[in-house]
C-alpha atoms as a PDB file:
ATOM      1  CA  UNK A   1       6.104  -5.201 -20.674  1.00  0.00           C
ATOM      2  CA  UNK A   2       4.740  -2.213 -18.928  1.00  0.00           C
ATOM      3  CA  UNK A   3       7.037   1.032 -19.464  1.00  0.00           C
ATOM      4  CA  UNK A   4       8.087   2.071 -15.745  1.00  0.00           C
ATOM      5  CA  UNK A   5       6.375   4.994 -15.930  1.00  0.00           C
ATOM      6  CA  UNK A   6       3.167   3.377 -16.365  1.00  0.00           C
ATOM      7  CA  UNK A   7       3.758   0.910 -13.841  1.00  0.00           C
ATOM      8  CA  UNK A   8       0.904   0.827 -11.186  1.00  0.00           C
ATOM      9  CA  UNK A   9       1.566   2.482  -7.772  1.00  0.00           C
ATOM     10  CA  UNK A  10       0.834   0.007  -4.656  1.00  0.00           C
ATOM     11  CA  UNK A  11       0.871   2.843  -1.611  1.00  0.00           C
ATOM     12  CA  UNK A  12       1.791   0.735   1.631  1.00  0.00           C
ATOM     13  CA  UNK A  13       0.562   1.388   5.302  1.00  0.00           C
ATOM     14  CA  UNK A  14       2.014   0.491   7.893  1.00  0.00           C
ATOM     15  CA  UNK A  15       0.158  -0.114  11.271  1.00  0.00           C
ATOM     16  CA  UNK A  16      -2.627  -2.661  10.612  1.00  0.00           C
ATOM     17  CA  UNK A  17      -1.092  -4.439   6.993  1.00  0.00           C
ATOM     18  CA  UNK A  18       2.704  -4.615   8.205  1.00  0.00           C
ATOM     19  CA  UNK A  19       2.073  -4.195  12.002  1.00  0.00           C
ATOM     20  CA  UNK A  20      -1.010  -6.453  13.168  1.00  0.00           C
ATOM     21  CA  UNK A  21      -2.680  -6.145  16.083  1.00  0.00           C
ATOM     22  CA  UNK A  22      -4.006  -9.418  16.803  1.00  0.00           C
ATOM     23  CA  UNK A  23      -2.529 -11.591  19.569  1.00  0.00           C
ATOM     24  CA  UNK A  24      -2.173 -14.461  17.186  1.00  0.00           C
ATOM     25  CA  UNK A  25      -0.383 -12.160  14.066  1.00  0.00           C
ATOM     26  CA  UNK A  26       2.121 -11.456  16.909  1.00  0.00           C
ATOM     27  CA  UNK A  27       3.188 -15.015  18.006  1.00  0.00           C
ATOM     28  CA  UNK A  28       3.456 -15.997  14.487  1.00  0.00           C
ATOM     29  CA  UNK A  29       5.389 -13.440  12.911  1.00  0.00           C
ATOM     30  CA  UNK A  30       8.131 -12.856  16.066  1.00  0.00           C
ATOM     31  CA  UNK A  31       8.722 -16.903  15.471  1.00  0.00           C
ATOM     32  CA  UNK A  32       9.108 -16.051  11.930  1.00  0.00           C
ATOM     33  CA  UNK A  33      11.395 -13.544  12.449  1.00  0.00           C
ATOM     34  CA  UNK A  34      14.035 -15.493  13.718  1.00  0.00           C
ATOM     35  CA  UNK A  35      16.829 -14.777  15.753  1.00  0.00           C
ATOM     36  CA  UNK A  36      18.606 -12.706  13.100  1.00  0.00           C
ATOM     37  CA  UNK A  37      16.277  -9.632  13.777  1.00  0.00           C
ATOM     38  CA  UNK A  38      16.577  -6.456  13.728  1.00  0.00           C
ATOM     39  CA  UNK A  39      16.783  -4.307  17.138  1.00  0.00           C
ATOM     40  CA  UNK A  40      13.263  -2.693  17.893  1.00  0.00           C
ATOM     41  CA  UNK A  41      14.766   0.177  18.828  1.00  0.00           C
ATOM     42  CA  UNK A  42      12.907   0.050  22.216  1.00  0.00           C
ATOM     43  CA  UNK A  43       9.525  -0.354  20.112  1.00  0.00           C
ATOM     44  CA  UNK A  44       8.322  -3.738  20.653  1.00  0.00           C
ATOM     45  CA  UNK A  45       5.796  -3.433  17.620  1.00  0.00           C
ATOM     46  CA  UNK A  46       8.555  -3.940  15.140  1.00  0.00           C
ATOM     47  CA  UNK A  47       8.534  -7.700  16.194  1.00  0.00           C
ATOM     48  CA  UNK A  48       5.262  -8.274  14.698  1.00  0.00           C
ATOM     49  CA  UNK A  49       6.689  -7.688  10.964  1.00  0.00           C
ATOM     50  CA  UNK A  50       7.395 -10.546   8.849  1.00  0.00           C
ATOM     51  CA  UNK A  51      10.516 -10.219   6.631  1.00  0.00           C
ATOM     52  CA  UNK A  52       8.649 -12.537   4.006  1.00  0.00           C
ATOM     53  CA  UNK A  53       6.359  -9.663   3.477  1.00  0.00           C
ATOM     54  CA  UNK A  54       8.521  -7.159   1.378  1.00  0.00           C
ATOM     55  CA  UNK A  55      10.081  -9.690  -1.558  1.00  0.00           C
ATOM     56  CA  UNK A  56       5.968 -11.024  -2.099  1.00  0.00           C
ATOM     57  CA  UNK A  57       5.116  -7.139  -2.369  1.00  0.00           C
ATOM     58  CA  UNK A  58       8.533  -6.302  -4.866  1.00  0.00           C
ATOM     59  CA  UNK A  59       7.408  -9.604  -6.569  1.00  0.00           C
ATOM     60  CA  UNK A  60       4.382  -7.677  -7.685  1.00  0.00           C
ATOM     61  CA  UNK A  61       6.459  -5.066 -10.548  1.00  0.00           C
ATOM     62  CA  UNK A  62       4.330  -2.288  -8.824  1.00  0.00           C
ATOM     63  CA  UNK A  63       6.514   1.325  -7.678  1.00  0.00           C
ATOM     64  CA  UNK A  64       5.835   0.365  -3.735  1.00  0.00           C
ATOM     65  CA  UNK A  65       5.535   3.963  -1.887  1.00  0.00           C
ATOM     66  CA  UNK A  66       4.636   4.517   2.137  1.00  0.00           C
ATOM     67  CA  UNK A  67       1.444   5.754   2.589  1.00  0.00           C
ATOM     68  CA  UNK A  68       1.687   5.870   6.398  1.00  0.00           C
ATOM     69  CA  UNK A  69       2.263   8.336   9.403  1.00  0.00           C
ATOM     70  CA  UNK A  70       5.404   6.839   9.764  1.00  0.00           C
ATOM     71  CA  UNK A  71       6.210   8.538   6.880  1.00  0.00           C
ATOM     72  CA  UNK A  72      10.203   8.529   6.761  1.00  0.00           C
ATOM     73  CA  UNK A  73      10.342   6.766   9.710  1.00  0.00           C
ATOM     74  CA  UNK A  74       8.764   3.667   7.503  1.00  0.00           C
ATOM     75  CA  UNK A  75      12.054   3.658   5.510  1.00  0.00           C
ATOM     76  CA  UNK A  76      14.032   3.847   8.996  1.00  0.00           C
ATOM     77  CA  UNK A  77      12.486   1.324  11.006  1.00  0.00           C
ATOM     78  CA  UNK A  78      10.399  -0.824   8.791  1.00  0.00           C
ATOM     79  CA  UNK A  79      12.108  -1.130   5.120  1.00  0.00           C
ATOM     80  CA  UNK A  80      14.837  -3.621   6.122  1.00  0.00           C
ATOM     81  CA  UNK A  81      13.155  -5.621   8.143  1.00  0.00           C
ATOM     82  CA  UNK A  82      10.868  -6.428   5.850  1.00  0.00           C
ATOM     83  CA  UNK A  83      13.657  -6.785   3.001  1.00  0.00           C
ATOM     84  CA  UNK A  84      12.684  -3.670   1.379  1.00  0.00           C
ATOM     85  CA  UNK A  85      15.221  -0.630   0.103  1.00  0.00           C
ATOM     86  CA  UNK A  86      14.028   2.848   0.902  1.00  0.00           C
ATOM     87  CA  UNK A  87      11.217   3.668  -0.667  1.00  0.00           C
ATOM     88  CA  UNK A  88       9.432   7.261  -2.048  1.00  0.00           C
ATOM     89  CA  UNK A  89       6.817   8.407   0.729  1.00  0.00           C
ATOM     90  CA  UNK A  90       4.056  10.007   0.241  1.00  0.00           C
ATOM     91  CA  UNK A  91       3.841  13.638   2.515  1.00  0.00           C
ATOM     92  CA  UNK A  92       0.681  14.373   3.588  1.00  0.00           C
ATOM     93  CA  UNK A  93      -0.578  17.766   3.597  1.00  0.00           C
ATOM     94  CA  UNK A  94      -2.050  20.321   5.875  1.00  0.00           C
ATOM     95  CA  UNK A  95      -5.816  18.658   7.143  1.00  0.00           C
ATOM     96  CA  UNK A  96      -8.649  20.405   5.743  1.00  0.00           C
ATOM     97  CA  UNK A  97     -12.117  19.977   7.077  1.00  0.00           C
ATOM     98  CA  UNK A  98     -13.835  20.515   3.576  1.00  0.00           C
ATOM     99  CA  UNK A  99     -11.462  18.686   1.766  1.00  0.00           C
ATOM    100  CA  UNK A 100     -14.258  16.076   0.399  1.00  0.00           C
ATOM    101  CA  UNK A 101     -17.150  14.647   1.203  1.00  0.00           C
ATOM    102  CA  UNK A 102     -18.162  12.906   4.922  1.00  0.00           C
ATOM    103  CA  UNK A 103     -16.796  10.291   5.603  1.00  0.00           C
ATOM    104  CA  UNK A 104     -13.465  10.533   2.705  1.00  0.00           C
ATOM    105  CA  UNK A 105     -10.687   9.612   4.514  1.00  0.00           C
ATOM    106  CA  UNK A 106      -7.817  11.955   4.712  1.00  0.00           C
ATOM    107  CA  UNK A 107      -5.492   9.801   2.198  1.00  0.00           C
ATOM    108  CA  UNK A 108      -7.812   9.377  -0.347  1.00  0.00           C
ATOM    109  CA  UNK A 109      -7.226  12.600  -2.360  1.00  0.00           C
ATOM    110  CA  UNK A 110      -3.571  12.718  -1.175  1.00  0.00           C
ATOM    111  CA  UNK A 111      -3.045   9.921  -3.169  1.00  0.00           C
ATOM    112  CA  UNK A 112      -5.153   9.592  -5.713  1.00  0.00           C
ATOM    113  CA  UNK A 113      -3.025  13.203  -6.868  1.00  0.00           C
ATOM    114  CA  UNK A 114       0.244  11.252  -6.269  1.00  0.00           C
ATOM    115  CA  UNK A 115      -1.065   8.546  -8.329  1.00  0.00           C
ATOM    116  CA  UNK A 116      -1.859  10.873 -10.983  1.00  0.00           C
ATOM    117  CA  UNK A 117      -2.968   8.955 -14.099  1.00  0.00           C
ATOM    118  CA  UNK A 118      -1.200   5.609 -13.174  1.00  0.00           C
ATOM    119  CA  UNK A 119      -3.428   2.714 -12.122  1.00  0.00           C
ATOM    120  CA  UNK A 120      -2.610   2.302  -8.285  1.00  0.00           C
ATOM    121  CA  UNK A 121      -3.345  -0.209  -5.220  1.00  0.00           C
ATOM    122  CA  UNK A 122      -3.784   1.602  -1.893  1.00  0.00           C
ATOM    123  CA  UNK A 123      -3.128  -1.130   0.819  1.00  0.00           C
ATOM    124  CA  UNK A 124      -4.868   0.034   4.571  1.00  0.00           C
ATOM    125  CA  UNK A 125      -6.741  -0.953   7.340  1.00  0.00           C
ATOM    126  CA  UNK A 126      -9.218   2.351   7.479  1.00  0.00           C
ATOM    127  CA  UNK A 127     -10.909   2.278   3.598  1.00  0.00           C
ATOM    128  CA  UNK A 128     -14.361   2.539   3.275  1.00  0.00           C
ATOM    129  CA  UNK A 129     -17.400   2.437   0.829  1.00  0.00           C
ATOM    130  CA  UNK A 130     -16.632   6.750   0.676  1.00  0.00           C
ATOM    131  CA  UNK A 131     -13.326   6.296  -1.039  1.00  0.00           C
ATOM    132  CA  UNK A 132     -14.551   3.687  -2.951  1.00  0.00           C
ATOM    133  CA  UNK A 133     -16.649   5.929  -4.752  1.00  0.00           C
ATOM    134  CA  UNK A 134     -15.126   8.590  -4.402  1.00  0.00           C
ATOM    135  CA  UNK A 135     -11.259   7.412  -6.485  1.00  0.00           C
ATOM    136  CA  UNK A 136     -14.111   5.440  -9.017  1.00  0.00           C
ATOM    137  CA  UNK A 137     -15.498   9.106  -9.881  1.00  0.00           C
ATOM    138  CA  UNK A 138     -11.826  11.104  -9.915  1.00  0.00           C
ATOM    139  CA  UNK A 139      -9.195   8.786 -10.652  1.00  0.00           C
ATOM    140  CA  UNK A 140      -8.917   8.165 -14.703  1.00  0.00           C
ATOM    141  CA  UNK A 141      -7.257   4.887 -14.161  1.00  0.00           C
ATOM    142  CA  UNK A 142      -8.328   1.550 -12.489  1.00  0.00           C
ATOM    143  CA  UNK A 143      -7.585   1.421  -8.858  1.00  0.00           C
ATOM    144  CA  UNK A 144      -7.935  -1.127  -6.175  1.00  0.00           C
ATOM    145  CA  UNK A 145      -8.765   0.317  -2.411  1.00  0.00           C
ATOM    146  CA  UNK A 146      -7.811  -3.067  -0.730  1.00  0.00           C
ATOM    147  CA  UNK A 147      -8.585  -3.149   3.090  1.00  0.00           C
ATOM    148  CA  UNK A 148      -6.759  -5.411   5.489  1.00  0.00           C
ATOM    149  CA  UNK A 149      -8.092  -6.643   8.411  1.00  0.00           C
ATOM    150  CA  UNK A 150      -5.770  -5.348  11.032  1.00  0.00           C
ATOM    151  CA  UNK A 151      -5.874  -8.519  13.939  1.00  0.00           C
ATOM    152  CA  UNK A 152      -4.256 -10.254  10.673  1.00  0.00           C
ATOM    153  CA  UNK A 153      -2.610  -8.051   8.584  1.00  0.00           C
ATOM    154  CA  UNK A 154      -1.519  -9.367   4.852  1.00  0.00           C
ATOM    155  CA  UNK A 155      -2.088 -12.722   4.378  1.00  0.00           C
ATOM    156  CA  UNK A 156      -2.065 -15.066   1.674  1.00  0.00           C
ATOM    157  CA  UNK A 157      -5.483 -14.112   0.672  1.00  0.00           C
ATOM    158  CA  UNK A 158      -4.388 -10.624   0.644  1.00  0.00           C
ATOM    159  CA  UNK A 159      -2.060 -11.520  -2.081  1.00  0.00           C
ATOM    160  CA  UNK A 160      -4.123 -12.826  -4.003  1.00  0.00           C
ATOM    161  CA  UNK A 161      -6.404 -10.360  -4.608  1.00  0.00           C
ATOM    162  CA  UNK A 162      -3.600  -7.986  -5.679  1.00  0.00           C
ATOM    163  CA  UNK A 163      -2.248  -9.830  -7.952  1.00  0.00           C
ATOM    164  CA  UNK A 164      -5.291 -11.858  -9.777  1.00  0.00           C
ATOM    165  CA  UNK A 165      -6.458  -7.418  -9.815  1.00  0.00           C
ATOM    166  CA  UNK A 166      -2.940  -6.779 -11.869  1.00  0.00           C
ATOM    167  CA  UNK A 167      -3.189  -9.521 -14.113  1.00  0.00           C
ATOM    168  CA  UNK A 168      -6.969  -8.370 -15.138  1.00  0.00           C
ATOM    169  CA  UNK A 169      -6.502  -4.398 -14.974  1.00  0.00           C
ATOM    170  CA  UNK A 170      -2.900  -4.072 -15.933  1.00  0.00           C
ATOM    171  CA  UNK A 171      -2.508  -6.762 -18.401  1.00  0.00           C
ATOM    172  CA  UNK A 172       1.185  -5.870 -19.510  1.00  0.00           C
ATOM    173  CA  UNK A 173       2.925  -5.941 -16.178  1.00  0.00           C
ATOM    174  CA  UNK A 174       5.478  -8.355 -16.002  1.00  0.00           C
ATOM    175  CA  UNK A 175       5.251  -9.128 -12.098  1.00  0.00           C
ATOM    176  CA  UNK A 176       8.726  -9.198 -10.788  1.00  0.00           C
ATOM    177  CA  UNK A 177      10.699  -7.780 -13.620  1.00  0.00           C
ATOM    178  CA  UNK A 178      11.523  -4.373 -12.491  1.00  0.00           C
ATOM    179  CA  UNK A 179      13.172  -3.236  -9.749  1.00  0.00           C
ATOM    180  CA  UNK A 180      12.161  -0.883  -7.040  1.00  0.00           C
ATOM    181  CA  UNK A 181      13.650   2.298  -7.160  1.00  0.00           C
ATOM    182  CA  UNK A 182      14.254   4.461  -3.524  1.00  0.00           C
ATOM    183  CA  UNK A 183      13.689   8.086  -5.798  1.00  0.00           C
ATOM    184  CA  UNK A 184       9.730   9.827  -5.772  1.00  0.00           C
ATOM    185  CA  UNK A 185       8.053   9.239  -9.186  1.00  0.00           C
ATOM    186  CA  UNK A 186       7.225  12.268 -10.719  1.00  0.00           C
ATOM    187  CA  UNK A 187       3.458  13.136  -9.771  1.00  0.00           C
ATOM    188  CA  UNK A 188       1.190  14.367 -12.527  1.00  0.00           C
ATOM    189  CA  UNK A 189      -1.954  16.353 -11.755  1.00  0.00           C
ATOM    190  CA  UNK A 190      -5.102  14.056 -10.909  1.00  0.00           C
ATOM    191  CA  UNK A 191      -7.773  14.114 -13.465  1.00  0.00           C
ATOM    192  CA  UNK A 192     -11.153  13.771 -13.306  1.00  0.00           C
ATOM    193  CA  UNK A 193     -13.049  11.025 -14.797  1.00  0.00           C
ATOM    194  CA  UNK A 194     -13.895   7.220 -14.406  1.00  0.00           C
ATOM    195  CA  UNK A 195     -12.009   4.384 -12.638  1.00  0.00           C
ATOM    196  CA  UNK A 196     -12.424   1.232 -12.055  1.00  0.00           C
ATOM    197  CA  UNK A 197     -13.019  -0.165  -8.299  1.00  0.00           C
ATOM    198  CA  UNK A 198     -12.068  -3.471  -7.711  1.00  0.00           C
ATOM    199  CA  UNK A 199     -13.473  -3.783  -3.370  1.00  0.00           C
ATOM    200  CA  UNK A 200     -12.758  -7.386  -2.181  1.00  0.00           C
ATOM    201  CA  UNK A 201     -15.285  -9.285  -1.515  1.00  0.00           C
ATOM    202  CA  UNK A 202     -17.041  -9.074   2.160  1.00  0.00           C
ATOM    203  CA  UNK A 203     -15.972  -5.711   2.430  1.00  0.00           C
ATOM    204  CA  UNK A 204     -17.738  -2.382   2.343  1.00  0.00           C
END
């Protein structure tokens, strides 16, 4: 079994994998919702989020961690609806216009430090072939940059991926056999040298 500090990170946005945008997303996951739902709190976008979500994503033995704008608001608003317990959150720093090459997204290097030498899964709508590259060249450990179509949002297919990508790059996980924890992990410097980069397949 993986030691829990060697556990892979799966970082978690919100808006696009959680919160779809597509018309059809939004029937289906306000009828799966139920009537036992939370109150949206006057935002109607909370209806979109399916509670079956958060146990497939525990069932995975990564350290889940919001890597969102919502920031604490994710563990607020979103967390138990989704059957979740507050999770760490990743806090983004000042923006800095030379702070990689065009066309990095502003997460990338954000987390990749987090992550420091753990393998990690970043879940979002907005990664491109830039980060890509970019974690394979300064991230020591593999990672997997998995991009979610946003009309959808994750979907069986989704969870595929992530978990046929733990079985092959982190070989002693046993999915589902730890807990999540609602403290930060402690966040070693990043290092610089090769990862592996695990795109799905169709995407850029």
């Amino acid at each position: 079994m993986t030691p829990a500090a060697e556990r892979p990170v799966l970082f978690l946005d919100v808006d696009g994998p959680l919160i779809p945008f597509g018309p059809s997303a939004a029937r289906s996951r306000v009828a799966a919702s139920g009537p036992e739902e939370l109150p949206d709190g006057g935002n109607p976008l909370l209806g979109r989020l399916d509670r079956t979500v958060g146990p497939r994503l525990t069932a995975l033995g990564c350290e889940l961690v919001w890597a969102s704008t919502w920031m604490e608001e994710a563990n607020e608003s979103v967390a138990a609806r989704i059957g979740l317990p507050r999770l760490p959150v990743v806090e983004w720093p000042e923006a800095c216009a030379d702070d990689g090459p065009r066309g990095l997204h502003w997460k990338t290097r954000p987390l990749v430090e987090w992550a420091g030498q753990r393998p990690f899964i970043w879940v979002d709508d907005e990664i491109g072939a830039v980060d890509r590259l970019w974690v394979a060249a300064q991230h020591p450990a593999p990672a997997l940059l998995h991009r979610v179509d946003p009309a959808e949002g994750l979907t069986e297919d989704d969870f595929s991926v992530l978990a046929r990508w733990l079985r092959t790059e982190v070989p002693g996980l046993a999915s589902g056999g730890h807990g999540q924890g609602t403290r930060g992990a402690s966040r070693p410097p990043a290092s610089h040298s090769h990862s592996h980069d695990s795109p799905r397949p169709g995407q850029p």
